[in-house]
N, C-alpha and C. Protein backbone atom coordinates (compact mmCIF):
# COMPACT_ATOMS: atom_id res chain seq x y z
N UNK A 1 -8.91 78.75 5.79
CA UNK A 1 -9.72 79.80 6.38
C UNK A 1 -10.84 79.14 7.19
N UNK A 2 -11.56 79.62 8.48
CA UNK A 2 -11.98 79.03 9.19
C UNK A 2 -13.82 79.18 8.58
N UNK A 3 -14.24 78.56 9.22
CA UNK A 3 -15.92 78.76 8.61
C UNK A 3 -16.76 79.47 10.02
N UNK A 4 -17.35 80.34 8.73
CA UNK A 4 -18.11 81.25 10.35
C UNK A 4 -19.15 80.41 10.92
N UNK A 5 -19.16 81.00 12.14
CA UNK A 5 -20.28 80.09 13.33
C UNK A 5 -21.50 80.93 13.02
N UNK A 6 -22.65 80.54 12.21
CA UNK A 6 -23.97 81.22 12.15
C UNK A 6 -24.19 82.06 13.59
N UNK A 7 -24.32 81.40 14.93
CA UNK A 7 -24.84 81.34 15.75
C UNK A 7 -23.92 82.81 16.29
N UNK A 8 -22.65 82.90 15.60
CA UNK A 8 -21.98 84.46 16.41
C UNK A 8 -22.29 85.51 15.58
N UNK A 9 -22.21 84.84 14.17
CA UNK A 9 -22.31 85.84 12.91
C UNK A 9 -23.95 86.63 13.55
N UNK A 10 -25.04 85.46 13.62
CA UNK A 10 -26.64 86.40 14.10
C UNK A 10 -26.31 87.38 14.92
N UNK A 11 -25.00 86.95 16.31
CA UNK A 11 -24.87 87.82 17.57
C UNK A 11 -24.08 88.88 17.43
N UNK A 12 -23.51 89.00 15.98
CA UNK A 12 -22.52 90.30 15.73
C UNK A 12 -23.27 91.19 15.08
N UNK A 13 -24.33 90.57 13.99
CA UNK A 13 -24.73 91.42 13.08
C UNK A 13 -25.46 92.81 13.67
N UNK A 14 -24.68 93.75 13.49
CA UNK A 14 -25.39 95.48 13.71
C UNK A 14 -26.48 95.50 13.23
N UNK A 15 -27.64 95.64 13.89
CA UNK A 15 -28.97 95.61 12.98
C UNK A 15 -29.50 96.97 12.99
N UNK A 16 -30.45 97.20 12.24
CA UNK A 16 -30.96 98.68 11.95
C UNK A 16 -31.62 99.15 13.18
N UNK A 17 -31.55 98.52 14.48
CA UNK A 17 -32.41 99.10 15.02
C UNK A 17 -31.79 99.78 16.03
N UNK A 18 -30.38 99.22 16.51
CA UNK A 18 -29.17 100.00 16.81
C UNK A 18 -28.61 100.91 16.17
N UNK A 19 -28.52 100.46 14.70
CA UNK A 19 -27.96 101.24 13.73
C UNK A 19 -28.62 101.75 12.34
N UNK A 20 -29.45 102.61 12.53
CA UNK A 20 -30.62 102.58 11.78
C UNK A 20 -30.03 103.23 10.04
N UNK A 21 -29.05 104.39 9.99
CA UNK A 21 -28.76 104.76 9.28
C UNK A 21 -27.00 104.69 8.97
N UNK A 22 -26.80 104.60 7.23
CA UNK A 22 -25.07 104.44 7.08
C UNK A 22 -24.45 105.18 8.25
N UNK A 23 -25.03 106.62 8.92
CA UNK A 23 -24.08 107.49 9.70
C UNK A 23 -24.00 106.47 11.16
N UNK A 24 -24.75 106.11 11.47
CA UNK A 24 -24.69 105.58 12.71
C UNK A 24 -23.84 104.54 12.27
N UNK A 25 -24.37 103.77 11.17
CA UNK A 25 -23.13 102.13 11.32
C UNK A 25 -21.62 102.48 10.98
N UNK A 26 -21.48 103.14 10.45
CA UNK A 26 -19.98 103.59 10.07
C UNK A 26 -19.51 104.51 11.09
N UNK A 27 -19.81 105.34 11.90
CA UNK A 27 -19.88 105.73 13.11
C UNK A 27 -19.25 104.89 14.29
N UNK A 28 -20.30 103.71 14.65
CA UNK A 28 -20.01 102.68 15.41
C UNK A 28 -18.65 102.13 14.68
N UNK A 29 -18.74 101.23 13.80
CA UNK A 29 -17.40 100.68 13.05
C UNK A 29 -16.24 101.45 13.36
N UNK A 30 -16.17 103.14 12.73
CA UNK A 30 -15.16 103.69 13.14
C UNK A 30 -13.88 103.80 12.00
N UNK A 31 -13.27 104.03 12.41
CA UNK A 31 -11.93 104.30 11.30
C UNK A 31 -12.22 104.92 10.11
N UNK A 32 -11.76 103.99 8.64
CA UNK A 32 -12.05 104.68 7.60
C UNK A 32 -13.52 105.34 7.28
N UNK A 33 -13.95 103.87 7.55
CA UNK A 33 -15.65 104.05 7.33
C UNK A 33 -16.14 105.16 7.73
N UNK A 34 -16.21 105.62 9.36
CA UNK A 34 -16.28 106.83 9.71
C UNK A 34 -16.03 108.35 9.25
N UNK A 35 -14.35 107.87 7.73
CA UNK A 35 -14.13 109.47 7.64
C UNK A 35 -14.87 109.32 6.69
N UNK A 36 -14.96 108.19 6.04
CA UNK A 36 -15.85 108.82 4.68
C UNK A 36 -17.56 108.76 4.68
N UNK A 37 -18.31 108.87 5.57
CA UNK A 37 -19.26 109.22 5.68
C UNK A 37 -19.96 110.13 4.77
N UNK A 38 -19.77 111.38 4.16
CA UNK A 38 -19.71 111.83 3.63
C UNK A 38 -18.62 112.18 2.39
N UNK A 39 -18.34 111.16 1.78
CA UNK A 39 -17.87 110.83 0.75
C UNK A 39 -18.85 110.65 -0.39
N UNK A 40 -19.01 110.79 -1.71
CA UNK A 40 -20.13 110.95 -2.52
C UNK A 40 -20.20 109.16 -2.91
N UNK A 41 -21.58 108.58 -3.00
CA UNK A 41 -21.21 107.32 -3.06
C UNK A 41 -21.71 106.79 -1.28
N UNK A 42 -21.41 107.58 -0.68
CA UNK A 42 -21.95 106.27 0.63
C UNK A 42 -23.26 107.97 1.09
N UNK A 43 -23.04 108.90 1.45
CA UNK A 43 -23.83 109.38 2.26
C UNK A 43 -24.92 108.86 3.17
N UNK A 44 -25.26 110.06 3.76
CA UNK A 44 -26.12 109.30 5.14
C UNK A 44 -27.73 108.39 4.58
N UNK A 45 -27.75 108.27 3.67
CA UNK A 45 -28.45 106.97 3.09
C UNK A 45 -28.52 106.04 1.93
N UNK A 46 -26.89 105.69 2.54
CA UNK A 46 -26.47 105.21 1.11
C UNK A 46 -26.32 103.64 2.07
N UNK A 47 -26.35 102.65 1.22
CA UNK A 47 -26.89 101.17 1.47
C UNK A 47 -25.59 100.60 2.17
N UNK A 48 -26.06 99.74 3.30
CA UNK A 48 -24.73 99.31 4.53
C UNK A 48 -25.04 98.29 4.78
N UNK A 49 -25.73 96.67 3.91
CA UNK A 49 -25.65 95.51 4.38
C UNK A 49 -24.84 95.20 3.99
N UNK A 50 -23.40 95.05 3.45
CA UNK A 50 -22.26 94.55 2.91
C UNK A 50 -21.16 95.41 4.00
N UNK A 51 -21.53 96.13 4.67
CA UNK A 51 -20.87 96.61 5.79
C UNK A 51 -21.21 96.16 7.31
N UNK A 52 -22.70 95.73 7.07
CA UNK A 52 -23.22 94.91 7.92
C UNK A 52 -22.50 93.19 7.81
N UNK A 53 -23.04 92.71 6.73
CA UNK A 53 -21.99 91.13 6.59
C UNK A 53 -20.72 91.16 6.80
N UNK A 54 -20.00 92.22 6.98
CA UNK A 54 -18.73 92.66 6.96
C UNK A 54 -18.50 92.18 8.81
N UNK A 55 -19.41 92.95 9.13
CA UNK A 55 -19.30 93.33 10.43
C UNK A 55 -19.22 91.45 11.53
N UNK A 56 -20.94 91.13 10.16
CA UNK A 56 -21.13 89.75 10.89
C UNK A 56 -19.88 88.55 10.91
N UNK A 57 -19.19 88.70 9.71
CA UNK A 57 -18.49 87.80 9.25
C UNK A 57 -17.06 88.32 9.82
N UNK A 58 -16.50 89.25 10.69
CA UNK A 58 -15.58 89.34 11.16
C UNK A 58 -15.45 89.15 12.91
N UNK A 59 -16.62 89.06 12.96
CA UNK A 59 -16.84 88.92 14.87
C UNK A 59 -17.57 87.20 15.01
N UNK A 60 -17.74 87.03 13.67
CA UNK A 60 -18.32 85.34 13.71
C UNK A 60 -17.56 84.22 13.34
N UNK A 61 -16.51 84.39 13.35
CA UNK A 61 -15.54 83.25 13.35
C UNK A 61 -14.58 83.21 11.87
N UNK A 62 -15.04 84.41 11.14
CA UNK A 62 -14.50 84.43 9.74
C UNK A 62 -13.72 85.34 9.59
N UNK A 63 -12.93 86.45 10.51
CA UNK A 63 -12.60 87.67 9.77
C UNK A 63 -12.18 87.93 8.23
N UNK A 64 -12.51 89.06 7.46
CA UNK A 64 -12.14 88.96 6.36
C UNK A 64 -10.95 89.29 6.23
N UNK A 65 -10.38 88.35 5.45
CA UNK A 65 -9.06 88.28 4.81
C UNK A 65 -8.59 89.89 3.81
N UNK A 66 -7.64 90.56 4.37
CA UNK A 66 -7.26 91.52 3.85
C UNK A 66 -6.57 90.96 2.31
N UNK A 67 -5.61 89.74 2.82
CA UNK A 67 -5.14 89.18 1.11
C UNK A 67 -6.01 88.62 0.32
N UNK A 68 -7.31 88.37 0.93
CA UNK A 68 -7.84 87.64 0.13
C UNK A 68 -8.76 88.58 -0.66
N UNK A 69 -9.23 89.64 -0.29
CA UNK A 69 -9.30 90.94 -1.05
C UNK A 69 -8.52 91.33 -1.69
N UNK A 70 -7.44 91.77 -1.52
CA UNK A 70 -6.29 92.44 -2.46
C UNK A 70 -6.52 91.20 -4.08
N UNK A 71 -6.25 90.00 -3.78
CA UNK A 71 -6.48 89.21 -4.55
C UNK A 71 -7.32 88.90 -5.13
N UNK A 72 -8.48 89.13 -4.73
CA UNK A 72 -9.80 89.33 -5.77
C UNK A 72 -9.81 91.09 -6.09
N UNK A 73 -9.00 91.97 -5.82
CA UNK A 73 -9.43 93.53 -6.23
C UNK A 73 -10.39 94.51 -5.52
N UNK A 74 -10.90 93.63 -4.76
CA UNK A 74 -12.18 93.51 -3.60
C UNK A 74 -11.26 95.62 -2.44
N UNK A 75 -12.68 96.26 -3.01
CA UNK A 75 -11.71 97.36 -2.19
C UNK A 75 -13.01 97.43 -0.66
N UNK A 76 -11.11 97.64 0.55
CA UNK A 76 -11.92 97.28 1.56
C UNK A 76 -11.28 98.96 2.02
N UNK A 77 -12.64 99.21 3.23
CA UNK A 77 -11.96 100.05 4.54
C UNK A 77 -11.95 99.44 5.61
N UNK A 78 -10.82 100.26 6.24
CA UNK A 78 -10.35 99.42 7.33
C UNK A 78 -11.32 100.24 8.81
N UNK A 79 -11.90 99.38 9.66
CA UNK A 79 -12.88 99.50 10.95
C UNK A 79 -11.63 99.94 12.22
N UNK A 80 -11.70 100.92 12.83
CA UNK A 80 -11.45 100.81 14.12
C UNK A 80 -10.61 100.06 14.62
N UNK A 81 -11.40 98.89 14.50
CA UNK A 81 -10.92 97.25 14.92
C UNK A 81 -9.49 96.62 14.19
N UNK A 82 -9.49 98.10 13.54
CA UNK A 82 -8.45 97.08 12.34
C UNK A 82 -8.70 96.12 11.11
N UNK A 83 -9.77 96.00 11.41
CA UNK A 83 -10.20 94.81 10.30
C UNK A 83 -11.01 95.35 9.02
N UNK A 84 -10.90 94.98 8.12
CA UNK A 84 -11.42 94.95 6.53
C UNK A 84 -12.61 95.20 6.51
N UNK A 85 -13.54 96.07 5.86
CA UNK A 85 -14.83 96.33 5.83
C UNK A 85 -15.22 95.87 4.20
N UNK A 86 -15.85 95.25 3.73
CA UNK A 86 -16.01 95.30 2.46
C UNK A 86 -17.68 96.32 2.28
N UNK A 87 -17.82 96.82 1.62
CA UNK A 87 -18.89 98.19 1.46
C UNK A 87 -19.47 97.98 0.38
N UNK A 88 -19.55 97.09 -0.85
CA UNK A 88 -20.36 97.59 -2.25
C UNK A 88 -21.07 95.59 -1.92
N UNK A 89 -22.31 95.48 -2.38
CA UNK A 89 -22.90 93.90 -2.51
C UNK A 89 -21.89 93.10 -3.70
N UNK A 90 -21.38 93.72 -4.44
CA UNK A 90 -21.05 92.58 -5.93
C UNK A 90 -20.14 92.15 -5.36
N UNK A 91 -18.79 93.06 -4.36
CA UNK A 91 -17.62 92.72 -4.06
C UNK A 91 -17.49 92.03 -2.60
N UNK A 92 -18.92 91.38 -2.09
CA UNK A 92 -19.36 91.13 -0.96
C UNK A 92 -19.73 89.24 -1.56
N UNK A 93 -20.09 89.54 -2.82
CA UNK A 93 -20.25 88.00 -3.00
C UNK A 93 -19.57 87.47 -4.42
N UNK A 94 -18.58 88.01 -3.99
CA UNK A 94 -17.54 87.54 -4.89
C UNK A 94 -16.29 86.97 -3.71
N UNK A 95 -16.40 87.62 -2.28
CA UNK A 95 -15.76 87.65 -1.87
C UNK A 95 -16.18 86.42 -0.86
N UNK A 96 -17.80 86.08 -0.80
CA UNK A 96 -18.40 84.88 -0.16
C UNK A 96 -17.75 84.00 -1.18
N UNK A 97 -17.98 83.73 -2.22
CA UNK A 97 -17.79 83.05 -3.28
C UNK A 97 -16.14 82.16 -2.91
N UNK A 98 -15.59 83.08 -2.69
CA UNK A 98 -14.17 82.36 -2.74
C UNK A 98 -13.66 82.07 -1.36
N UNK A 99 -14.10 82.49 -0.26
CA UNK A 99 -14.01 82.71 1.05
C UNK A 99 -14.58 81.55 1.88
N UNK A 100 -15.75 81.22 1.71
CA UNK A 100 -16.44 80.41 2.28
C UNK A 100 -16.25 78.75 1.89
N UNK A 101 -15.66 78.16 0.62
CA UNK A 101 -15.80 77.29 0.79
C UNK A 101 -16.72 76.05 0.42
N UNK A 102 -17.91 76.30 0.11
CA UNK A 102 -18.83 76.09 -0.04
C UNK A 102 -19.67 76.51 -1.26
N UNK A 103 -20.48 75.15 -2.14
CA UNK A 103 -21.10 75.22 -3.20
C UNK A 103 -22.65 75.80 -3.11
N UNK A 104 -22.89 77.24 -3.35
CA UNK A 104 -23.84 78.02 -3.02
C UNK A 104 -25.08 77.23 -3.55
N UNK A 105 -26.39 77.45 -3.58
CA UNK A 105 -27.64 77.15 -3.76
C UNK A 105 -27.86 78.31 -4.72
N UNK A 106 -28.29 78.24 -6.18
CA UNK A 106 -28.95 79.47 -6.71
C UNK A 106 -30.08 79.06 -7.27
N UNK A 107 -30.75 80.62 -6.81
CA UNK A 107 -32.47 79.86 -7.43
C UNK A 107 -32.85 81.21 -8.35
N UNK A 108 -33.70 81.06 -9.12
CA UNK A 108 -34.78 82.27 -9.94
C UNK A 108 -36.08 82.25 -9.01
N UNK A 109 -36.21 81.77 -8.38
CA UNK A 109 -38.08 81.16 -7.86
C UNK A 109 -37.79 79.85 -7.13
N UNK A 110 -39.04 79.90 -6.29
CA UNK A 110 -39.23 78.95 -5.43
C UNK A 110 -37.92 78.94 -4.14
N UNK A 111 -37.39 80.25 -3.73
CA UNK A 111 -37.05 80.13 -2.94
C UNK A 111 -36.65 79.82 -1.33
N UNK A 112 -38.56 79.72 -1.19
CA UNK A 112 -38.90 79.07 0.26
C UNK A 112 -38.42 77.54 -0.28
N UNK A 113 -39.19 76.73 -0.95
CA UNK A 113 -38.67 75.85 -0.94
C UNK A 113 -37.26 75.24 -1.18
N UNK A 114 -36.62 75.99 -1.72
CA UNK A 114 -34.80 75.86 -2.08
C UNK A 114 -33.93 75.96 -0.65
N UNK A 115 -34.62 76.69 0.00
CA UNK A 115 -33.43 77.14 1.53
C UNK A 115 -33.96 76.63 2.74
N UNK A 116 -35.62 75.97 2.72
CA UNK A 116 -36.01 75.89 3.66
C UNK A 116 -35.38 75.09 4.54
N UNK A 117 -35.14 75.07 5.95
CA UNK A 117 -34.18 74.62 6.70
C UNK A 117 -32.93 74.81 6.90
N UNK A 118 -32.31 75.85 5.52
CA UNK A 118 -30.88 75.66 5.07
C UNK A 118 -30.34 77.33 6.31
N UNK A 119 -29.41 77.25 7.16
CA UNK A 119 -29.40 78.74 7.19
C UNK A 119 -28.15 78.88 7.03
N UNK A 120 -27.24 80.35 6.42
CA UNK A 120 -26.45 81.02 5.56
C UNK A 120 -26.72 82.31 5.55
N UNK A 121 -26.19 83.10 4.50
CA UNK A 121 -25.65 83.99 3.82
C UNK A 121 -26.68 83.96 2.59
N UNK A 122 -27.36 84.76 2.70
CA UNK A 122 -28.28 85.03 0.86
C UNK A 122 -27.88 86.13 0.60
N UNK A 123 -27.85 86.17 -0.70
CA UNK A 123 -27.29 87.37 -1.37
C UNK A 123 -28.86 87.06 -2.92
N UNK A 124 -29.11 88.44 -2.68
CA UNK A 124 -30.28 88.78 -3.87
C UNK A 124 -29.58 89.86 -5.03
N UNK A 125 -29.79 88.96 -6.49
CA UNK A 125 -29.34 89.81 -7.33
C UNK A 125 -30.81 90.48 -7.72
N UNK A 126 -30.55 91.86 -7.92
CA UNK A 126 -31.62 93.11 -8.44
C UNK A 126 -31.26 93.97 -9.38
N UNK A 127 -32.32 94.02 -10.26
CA UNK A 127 -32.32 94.87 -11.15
C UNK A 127 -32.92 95.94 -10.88
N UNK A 128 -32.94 97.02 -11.59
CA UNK A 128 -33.52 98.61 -11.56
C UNK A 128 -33.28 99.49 -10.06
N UNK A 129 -32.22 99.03 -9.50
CA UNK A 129 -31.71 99.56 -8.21
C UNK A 129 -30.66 100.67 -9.06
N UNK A 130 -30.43 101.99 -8.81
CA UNK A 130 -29.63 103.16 -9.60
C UNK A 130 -28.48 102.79 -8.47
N UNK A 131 -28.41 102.79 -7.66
CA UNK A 131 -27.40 102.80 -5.93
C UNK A 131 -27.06 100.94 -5.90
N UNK A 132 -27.33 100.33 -6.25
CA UNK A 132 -27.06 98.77 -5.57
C UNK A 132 -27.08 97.83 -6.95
N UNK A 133 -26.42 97.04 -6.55
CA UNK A 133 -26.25 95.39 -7.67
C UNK A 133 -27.40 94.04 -6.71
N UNK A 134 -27.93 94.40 -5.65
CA UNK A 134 -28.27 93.79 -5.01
C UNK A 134 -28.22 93.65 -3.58
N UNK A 135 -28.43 92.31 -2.45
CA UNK A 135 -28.89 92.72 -1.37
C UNK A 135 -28.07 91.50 -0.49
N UNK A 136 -27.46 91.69 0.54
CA UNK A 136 -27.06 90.12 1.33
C UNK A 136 -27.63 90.42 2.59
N UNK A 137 -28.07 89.00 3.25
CA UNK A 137 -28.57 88.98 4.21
C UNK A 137 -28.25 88.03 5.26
N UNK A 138 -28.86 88.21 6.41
CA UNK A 138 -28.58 86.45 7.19
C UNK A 138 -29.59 85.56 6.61
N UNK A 139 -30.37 84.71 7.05
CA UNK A 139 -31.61 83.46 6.79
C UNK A 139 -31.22 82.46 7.70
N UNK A 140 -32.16 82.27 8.73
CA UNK A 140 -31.91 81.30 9.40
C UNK A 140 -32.96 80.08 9.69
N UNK A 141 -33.03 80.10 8.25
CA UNK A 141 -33.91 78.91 7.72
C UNK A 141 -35.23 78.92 7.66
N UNK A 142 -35.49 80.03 8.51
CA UNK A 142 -37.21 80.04 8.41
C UNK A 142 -37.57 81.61 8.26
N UNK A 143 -36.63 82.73 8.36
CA UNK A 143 -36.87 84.07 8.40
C UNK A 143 -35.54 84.59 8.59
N UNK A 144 -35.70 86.03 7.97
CA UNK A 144 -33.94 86.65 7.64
C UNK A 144 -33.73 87.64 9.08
N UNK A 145 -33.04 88.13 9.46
CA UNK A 145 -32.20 88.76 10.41
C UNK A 145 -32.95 89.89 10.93
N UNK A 146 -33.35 90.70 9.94
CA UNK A 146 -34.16 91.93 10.03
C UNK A 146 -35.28 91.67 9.14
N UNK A 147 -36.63 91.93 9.42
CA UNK A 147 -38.01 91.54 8.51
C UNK A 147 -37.64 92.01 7.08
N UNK A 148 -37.11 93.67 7.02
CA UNK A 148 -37.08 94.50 5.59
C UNK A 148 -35.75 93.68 4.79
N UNK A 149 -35.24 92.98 5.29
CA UNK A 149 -34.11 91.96 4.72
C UNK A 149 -34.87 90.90 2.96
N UNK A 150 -36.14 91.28 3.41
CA UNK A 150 -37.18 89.81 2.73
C UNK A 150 -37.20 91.09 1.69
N UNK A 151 -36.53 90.40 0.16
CA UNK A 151 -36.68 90.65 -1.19
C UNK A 151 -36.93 89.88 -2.37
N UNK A 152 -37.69 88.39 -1.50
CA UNK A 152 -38.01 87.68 -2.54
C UNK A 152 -39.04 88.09 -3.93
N UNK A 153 -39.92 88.91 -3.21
CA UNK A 153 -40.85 89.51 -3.97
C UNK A 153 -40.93 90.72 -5.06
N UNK A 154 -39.21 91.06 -4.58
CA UNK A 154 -40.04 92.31 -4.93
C UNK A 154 -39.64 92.31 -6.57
N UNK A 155 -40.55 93.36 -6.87
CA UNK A 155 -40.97 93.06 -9.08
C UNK A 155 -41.59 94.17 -9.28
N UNK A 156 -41.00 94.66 -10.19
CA UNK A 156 -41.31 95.80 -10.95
C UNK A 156 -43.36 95.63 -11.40
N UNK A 157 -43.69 97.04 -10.73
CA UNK A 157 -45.16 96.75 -11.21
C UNK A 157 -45.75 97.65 -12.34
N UNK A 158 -46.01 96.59 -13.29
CA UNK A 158 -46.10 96.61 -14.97
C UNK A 158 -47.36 98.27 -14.72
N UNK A 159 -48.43 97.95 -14.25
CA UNK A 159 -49.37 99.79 -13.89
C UNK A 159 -48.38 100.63 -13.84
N UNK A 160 -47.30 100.69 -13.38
CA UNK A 160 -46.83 101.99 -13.64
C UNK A 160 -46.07 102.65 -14.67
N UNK A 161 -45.77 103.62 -14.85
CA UNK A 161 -44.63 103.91 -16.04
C UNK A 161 -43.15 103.89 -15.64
N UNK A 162 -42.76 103.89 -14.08
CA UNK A 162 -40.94 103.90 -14.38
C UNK A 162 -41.23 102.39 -14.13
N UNK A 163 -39.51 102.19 -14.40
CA UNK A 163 -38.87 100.55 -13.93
C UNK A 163 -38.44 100.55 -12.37
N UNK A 164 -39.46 99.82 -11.92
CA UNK A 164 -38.64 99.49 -10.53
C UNK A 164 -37.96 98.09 -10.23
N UNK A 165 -37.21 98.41 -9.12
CA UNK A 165 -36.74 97.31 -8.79
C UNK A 165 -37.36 95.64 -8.86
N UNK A 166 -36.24 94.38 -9.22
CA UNK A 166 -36.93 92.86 -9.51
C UNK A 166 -35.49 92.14 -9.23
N UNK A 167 -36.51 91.36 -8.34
CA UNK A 167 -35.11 90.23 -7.75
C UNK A 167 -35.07 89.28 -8.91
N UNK A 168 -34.18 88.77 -9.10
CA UNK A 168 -33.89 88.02 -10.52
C UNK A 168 -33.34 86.62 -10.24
N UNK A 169 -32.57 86.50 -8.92
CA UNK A 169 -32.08 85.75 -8.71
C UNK A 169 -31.34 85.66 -7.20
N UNK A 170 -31.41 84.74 -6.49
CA UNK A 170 -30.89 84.80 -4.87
C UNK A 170 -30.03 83.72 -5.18
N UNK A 171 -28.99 83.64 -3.82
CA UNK A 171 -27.68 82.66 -3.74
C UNK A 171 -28.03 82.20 -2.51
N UNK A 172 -27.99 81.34 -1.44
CA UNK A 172 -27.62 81.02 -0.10
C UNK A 172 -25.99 80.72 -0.26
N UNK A 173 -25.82 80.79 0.34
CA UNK A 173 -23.99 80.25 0.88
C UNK A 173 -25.14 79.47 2.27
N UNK A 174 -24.79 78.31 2.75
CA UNK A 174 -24.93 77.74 3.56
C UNK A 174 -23.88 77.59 4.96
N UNK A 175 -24.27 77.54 6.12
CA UNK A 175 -23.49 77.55 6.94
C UNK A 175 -23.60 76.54 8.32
């Protein structure tokens, strides 16, 4: 399998500012994605960076492997384009995991210093998200793709009474 080119993956990635909401990116994409828009589970603000990496990683030198999904269980829709959409984060880096090649970076903390220079694929595991397992992004060594991409910080704040969201742990895949 070929290794994606950072430099096309940045120039493919649909960013929110084209595509601000799931209706617009699945819209653009087209095909399945499109009918199920309103399917319970994605609605018009239901979470699309694993449809976004989808997007990056099929116009950047990587398309995703339809067998190589079937083979991990990995459920994809199919784009317009024909090509594989993967849609949920867990089945997005399970699917980096085996796809890419490459011995990821994992950190708890100190993540500026762990990636600095490094640019890839981060994937943030989170807790107290009801909708998400977590978050993938670009990083291109010094800042991520889109500013709201940056979840190093975020931590449940003890003043209040519910549980919110806490990054627990980030991956780079390097590229």
């Amino acid at each position: 399998m070929a290794k994606p080119s950072f430099i096309m993956m940045w120039g493919a990635f649909p960013d929110h500012t084209s595509y601000p909401t799931l209706r617009d990116l699945h819209t653009y994409i087209g095909g399945s994605l499109a009918k199920n828009i309103d399917v319970p589970g994605f609605g018009v603000n239901g979470n699309t960076c694993a449809a976004r990496m989808s997007r990056a990683l099929n116009y950047g030198n990587m398309p995703i492997s339809a067998k190589l999904t079937k083979s991990l269980k990995i459920e994809t829709m199919i784009g317009a384009d024909g090509m594989p959409y993967i849609f949920r984060v867990r089945d997005m880096k399970t699917y980096l995991a085996s796809a890419l090649g490459v011995t990821p970076v994992k950190v708890t903390k100190d993540f500026d210093k762990a990636f600095a220079g490094q640019q890839g694929i981060v994937s943030f595991d989170v807790t107290g998200w009801s909708d998400a397992s977590g978050h993938v992004a670009l990083w291109d060594g010094s800042a991520f793709r889109e500013p709201h991409d940056d979840y190093r910080n975020l931590k449940d704040n003890s003043a209040t009474p519910q549980i919110e969201a806490t990054t627990i742990g980030m991956t780079l895949w390097s590229l």
